[in-house]
C-alpha atoms as a PDB file:
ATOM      1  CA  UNK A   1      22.947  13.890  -5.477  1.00  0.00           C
ATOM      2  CA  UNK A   2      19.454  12.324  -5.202  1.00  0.00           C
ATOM      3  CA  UNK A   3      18.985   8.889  -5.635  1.00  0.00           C
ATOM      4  CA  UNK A   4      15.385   7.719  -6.705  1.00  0.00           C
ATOM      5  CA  UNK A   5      13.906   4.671  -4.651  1.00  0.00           C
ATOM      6  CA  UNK A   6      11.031   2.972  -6.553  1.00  0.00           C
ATOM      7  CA  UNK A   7       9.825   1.515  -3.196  1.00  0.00           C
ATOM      8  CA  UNK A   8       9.634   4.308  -1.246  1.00  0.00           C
ATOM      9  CA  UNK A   9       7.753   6.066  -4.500  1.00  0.00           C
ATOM     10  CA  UNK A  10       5.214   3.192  -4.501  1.00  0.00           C
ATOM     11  CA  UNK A  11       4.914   3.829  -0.562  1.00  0.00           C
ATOM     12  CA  UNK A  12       3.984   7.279  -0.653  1.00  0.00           C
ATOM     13  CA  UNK A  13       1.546   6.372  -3.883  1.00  0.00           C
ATOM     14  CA  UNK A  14       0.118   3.432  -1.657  1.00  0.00           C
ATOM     15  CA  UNK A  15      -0.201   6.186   1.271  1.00  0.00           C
ATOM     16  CA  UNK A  16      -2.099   8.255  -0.759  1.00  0.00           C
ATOM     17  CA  UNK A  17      -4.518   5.981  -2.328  1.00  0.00           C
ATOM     18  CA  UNK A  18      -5.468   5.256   1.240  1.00  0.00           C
ATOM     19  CA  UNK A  19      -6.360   8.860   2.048  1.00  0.00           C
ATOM     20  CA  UNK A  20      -8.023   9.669  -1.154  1.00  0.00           C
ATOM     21  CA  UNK A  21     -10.129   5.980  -1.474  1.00  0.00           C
ATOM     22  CA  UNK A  22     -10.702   5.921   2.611  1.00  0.00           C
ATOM     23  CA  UNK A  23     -14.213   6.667   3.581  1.00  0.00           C
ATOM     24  CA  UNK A  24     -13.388   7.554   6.998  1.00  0.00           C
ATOM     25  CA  UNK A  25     -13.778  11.043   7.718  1.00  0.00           C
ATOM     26  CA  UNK A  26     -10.520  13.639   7.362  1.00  0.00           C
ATOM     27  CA  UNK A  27      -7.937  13.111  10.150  1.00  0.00           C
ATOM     28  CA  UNK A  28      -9.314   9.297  10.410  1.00  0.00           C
ATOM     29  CA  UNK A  29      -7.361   6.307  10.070  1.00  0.00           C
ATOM     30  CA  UNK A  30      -7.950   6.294   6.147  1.00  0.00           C
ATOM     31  CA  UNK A  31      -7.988   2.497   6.352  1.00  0.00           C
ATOM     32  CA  UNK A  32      -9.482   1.283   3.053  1.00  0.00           C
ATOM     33  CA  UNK A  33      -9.701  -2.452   2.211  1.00  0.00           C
ATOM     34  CA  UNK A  34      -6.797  -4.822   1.796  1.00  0.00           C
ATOM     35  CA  UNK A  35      -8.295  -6.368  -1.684  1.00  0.00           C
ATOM     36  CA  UNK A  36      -7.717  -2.843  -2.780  1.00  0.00           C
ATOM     37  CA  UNK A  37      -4.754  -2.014  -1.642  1.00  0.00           C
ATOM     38  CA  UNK A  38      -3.159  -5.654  -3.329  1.00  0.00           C
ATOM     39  CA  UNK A  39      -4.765  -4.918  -6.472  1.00  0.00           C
ATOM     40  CA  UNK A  40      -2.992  -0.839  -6.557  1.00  0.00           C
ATOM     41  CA  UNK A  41       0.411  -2.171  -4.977  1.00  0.00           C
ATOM     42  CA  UNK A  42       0.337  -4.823  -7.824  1.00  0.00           C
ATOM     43  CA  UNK A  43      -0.672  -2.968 -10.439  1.00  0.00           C
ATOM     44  CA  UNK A  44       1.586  -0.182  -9.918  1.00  0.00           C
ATOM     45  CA  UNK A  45       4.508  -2.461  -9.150  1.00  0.00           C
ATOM     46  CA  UNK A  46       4.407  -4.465 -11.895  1.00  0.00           C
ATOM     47  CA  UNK A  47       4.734  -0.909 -14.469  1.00  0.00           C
ATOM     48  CA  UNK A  48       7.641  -0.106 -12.464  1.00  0.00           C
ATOM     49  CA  UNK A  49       9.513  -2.454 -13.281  1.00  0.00           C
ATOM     50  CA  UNK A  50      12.133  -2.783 -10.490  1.00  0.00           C
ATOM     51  CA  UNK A  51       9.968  -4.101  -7.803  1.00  0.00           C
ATOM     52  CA  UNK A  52      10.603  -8.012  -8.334  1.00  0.00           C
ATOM     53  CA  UNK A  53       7.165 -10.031  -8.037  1.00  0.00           C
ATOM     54  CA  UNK A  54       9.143 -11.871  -4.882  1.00  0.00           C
ATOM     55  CA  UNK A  55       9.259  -8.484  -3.663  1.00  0.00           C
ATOM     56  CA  UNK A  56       5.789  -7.255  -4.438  1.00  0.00           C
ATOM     57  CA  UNK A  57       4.370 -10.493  -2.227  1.00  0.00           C
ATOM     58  CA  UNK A  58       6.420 -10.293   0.487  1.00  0.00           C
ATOM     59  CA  UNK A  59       4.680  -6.932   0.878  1.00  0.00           C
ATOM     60  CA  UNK A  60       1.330  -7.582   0.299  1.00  0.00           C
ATOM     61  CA  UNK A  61       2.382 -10.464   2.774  1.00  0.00           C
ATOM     62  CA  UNK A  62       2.774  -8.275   5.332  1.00  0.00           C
ATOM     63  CA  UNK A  63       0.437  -5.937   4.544  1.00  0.00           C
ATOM     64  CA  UNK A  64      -2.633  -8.231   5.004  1.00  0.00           C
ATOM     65  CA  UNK A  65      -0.878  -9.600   8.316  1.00  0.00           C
ATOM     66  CA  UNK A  66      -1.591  -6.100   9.395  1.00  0.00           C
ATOM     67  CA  UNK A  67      -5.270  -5.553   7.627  1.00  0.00           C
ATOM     68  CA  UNK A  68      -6.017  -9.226   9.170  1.00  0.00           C
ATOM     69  CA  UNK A  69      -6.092  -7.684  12.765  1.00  0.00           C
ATOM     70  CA  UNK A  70      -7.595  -4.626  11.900  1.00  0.00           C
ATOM     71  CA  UNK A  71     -11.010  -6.697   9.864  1.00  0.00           C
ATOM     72  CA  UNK A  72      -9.213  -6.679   6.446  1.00  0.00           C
ATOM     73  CA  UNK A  73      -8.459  -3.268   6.659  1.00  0.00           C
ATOM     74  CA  UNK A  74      -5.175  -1.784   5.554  1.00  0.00           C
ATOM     75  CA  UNK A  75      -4.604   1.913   7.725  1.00  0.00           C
ATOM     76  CA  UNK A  76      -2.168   4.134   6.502  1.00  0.00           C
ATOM     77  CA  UNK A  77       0.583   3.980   9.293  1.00  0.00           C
ATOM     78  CA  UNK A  78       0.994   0.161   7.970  1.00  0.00           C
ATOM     79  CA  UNK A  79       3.124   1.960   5.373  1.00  0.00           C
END
């Protein structure tokens, strides 16, 4: 039996925005920037519809902890 997980769904869409919107070169971090990133995870959380908005911002909280070290840049492994 599979059991479908809305977060980790989001995840994997987040982790593939980065590659596909990075402009580092292939293999690179794929780090793209964290206004980005907020506006996608939000966007695409909210039409879900099972990722609470307490939820959603304890994410992007996170998140730009991480893109604050790295110069507002979100990498991929921060997924």
């Amino acid at each position: 039996i599979s059991c479908w997980n809305p977060l980790q769904s989001l995840l994997s869409s987040m982790k593939q925005a980065c590659e596909i919107l990075t402009r580092d070169l292939e293999g690179g971090a794929a780090r793209i920037p964290f206004e980005t990133i907020s506006f996608l995870y939000s966007y695409l959380a909210s039409i879900d519809g099972e990722i609470s908005e307490t939820e959603t911002n304890a994410f992007l909280e996170g998140i730009k902890e991480q893109a604050d070290k790295h110069y507002g840049m979100v990498l991929i492994r921060h997924f």
